[in-house]
N, C-alpha and C. Protein backbone atom coordinates (compact mmCIF):
# COMPACT_ATOMS: atom_id res chain seq x y z
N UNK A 1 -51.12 20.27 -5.07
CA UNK A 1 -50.47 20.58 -3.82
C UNK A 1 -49.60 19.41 -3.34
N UNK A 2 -49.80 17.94 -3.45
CA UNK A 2 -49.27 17.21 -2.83
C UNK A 2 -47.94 16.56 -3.87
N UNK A 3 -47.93 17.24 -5.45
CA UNK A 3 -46.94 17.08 -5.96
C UNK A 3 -46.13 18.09 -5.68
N UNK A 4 -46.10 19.25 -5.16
CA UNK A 4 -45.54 20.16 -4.81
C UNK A 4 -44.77 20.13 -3.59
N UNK A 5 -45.68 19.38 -2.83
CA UNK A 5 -44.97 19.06 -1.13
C UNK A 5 -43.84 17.88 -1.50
N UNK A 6 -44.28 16.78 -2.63
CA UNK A 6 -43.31 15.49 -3.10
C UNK A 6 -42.00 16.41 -3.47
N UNK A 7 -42.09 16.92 -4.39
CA UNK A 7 -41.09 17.71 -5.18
C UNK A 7 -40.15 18.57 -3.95
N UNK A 8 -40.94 19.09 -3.31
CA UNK A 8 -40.29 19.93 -2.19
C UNK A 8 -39.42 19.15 -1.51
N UNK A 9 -39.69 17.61 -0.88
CA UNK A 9 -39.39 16.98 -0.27
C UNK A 9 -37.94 15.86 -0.91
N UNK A 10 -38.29 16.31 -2.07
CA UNK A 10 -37.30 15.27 -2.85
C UNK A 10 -36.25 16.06 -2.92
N UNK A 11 -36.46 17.58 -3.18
CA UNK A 11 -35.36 18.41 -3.64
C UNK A 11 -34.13 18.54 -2.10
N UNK A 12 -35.36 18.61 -1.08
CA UNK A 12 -34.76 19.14 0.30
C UNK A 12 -33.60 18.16 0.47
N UNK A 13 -34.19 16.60 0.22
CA UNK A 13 -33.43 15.62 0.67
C UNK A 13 -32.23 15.21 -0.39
N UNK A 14 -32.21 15.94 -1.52
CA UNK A 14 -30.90 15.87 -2.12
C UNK A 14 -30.34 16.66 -1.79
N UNK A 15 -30.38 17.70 -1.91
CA UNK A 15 -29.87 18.93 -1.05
C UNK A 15 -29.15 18.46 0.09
N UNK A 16 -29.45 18.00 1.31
CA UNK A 16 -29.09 17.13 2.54
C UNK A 16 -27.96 16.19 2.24
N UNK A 17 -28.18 15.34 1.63
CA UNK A 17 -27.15 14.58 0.72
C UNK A 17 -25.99 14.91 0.51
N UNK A 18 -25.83 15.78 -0.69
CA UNK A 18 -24.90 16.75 -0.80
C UNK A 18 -24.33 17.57 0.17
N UNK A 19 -24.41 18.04 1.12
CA UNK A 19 -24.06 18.27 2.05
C UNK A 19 -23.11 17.69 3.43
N UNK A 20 -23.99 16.02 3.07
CA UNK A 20 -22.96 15.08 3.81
C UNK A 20 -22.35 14.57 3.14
N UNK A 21 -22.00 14.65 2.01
CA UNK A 21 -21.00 13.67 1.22
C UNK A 21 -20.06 14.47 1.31
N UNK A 22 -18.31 13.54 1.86
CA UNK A 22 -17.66 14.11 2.63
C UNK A 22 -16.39 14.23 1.59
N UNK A 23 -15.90 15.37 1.44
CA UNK A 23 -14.78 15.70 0.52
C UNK A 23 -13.61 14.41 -0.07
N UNK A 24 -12.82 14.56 -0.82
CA UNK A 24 -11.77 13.96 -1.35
C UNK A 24 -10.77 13.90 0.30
N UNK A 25 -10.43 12.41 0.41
CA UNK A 25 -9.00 11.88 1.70
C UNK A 25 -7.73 12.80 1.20
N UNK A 26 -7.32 13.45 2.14
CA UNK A 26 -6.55 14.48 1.85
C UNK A 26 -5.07 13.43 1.96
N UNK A 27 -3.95 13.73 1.06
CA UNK A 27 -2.90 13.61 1.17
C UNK A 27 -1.64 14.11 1.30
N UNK A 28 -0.20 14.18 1.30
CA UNK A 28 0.87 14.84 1.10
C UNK A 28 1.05 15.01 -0.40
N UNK A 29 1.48 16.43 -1.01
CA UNK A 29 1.75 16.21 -1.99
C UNK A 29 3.32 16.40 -2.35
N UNK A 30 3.66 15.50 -3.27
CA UNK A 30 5.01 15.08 -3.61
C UNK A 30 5.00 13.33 -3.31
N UNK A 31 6.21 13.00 -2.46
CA UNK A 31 6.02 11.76 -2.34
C UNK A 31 7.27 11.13 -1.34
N UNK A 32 7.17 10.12 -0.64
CA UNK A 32 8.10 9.86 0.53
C UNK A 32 8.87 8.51 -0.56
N UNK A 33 10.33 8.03 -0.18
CA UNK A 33 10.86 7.13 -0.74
C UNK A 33 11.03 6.46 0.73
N UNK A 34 10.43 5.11 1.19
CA UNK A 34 11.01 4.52 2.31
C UNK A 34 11.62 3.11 1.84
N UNK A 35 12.80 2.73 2.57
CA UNK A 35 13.88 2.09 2.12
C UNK A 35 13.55 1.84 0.40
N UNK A 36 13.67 3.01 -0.28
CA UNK A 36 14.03 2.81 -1.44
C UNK A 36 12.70 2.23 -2.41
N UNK A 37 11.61 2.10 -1.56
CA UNK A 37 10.18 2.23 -2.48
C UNK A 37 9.81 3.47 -2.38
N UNK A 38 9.40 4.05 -3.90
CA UNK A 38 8.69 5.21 -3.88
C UNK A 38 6.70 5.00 -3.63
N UNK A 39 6.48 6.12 -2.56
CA UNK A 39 5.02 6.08 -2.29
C UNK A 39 4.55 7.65 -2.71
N UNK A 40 3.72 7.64 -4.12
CA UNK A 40 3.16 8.83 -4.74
C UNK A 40 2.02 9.32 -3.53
N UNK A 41 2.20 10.80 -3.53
CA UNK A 41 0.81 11.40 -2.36
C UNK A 41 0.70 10.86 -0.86
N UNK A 42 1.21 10.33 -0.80
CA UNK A 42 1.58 9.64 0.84
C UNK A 42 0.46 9.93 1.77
N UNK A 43 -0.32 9.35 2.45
CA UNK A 43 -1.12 9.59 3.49
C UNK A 43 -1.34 8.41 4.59
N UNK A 44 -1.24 8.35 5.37
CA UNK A 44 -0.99 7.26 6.68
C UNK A 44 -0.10 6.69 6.86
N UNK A 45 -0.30 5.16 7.62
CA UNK A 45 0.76 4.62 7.77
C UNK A 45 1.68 3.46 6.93
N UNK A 46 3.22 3.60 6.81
CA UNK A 46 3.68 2.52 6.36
C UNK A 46 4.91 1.81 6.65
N UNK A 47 4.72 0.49 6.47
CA UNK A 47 5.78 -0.30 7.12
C UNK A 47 7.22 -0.54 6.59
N UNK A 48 8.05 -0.07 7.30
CA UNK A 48 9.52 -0.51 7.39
C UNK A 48 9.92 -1.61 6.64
N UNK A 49 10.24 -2.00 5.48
CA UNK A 49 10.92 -3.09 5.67
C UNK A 49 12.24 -3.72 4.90
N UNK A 50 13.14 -2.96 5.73
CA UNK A 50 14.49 -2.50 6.48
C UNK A 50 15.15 -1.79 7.30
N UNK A 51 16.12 -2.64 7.72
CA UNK A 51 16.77 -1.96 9.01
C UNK A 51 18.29 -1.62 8.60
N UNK A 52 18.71 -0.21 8.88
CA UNK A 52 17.98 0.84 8.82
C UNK A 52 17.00 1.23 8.24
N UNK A 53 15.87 1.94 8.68
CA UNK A 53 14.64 2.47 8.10
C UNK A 53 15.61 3.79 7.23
N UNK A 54 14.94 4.05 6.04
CA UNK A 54 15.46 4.60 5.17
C UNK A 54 14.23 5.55 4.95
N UNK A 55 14.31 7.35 4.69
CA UNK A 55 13.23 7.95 5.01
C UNK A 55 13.51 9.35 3.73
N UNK A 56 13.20 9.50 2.73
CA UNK A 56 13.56 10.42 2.15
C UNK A 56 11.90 11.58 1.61
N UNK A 57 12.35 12.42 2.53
CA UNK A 57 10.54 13.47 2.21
C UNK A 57 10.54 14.31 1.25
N UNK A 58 9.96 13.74 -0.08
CA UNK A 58 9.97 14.74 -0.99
C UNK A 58 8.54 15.39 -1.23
N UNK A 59 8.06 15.68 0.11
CA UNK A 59 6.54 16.01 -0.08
C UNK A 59 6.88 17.74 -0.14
N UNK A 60 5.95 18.52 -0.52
CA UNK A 60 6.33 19.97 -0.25
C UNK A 60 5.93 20.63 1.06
N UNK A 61 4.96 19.97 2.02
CA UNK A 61 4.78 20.81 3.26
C UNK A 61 4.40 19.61 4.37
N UNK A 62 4.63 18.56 4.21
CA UNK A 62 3.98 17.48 5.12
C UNK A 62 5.55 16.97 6.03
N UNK A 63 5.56 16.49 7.42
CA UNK A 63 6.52 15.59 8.12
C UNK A 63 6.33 14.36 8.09
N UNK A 64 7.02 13.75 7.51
CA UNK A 64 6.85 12.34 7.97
C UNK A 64 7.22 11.95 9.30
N UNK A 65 6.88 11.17 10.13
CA UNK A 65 7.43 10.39 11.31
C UNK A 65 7.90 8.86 11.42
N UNK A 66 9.25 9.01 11.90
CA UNK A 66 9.41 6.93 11.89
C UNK A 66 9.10 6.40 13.31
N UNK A 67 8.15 5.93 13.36
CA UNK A 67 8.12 5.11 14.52
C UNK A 67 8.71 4.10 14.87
N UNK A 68 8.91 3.64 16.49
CA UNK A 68 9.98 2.29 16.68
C UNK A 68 8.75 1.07 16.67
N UNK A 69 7.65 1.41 16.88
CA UNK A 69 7.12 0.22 16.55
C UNK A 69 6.08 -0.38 15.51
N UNK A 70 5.54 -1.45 15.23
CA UNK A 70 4.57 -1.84 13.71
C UNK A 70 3.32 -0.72 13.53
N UNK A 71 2.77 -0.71 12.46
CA UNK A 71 1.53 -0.03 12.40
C UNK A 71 1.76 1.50 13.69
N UNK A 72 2.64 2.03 13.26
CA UNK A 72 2.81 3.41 13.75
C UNK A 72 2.27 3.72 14.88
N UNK A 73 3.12 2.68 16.06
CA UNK A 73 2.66 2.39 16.94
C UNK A 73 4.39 2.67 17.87
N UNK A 74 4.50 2.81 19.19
CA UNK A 74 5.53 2.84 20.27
C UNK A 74 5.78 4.45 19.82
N UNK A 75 7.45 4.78 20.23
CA UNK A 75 7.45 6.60 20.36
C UNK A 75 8.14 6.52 18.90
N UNK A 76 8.00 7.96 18.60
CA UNK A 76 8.69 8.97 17.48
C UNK A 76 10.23 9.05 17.62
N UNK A 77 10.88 7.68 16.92
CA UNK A 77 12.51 8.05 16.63
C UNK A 77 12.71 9.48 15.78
N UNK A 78 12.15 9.46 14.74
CA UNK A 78 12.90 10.95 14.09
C UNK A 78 11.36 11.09 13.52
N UNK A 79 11.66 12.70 13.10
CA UNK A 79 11.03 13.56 12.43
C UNK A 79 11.47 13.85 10.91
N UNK A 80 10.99 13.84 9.79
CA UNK A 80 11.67 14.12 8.87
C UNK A 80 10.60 15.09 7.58
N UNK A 81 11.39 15.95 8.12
CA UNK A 81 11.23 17.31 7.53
C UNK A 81 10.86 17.35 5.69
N UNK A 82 10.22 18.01 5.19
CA UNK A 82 9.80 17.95 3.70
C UNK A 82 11.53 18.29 3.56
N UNK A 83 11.47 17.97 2.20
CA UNK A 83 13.27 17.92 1.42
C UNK A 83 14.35 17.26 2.19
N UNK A 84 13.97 16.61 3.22
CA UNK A 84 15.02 15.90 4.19
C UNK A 84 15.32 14.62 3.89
N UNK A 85 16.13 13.73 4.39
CA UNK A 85 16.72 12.39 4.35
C UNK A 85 17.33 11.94 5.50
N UNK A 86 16.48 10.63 6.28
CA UNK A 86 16.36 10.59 7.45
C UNK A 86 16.99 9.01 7.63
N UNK A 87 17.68 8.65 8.50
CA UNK A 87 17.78 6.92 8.54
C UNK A 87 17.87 6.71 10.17
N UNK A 88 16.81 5.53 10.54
CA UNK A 88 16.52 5.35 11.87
C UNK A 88 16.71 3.62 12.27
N UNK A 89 18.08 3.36 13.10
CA UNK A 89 18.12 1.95 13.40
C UNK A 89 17.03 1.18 14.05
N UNK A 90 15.87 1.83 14.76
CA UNK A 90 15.09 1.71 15.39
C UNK A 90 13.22 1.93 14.80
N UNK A 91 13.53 2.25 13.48
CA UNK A 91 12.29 2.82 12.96
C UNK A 91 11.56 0.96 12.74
N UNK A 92 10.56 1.09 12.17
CA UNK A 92 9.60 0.10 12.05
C UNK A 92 8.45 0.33 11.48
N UNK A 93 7.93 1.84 11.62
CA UNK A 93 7.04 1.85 10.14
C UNK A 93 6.93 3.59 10.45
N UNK A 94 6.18 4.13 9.07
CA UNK A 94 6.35 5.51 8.70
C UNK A 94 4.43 6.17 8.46
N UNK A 95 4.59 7.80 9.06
CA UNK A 95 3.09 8.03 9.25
C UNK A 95 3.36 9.46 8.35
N UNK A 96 2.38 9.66 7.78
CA UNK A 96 2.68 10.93 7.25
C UNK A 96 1.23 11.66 6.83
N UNK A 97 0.89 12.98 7.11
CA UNK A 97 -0.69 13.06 7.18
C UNK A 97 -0.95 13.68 5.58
């Protein structure tokens, strides 16, 4: 009986486990070119560095955003649309989910 309750108890708590182990970090698929570096699968934030910010979305369903300030921080200069090509005098870094 009390290997039965062990066993029970071992199975339950893998079981549990599995359950919280939390999926694959989702990304964009395709890929953003900012000033002219390519970033494969794109997901968060990244920094500008050039002015003009240079923004090309070759993701298939994701927006990128250029923000005016570091670490995707101050307001949303442009929006840039999947298949679009975007350039922002004011950008400073790029967010894309």
């Amino acid at each position: 009986m009390r290997r039965i309750a062990t066993t029970l108890g071992t199975l339950t708590t893998a079981a549990l486990l599995g359950l919280a182990v939390p999926g694959p970090a989702h990304a964009a698929n395709g890929f953003l070119v900012i000033d002219g570096r390519p970033v494969i699968h794109p997901s968060g934030c990244y920094e500008s560095t050039d002015t003009p910010t240079t923004v090309a979305n070759r993701t298939h369903d994701a927006i990128a955003y250029i923000f005016t300030g570091p670490d995707c921080t101050g307001d949303i200069d442009t929006a840039v649309q999947p298949g679009r090509l975007a350039e922002s005098d004011t950008g400073a870094s790029v967010w894309i989910d």
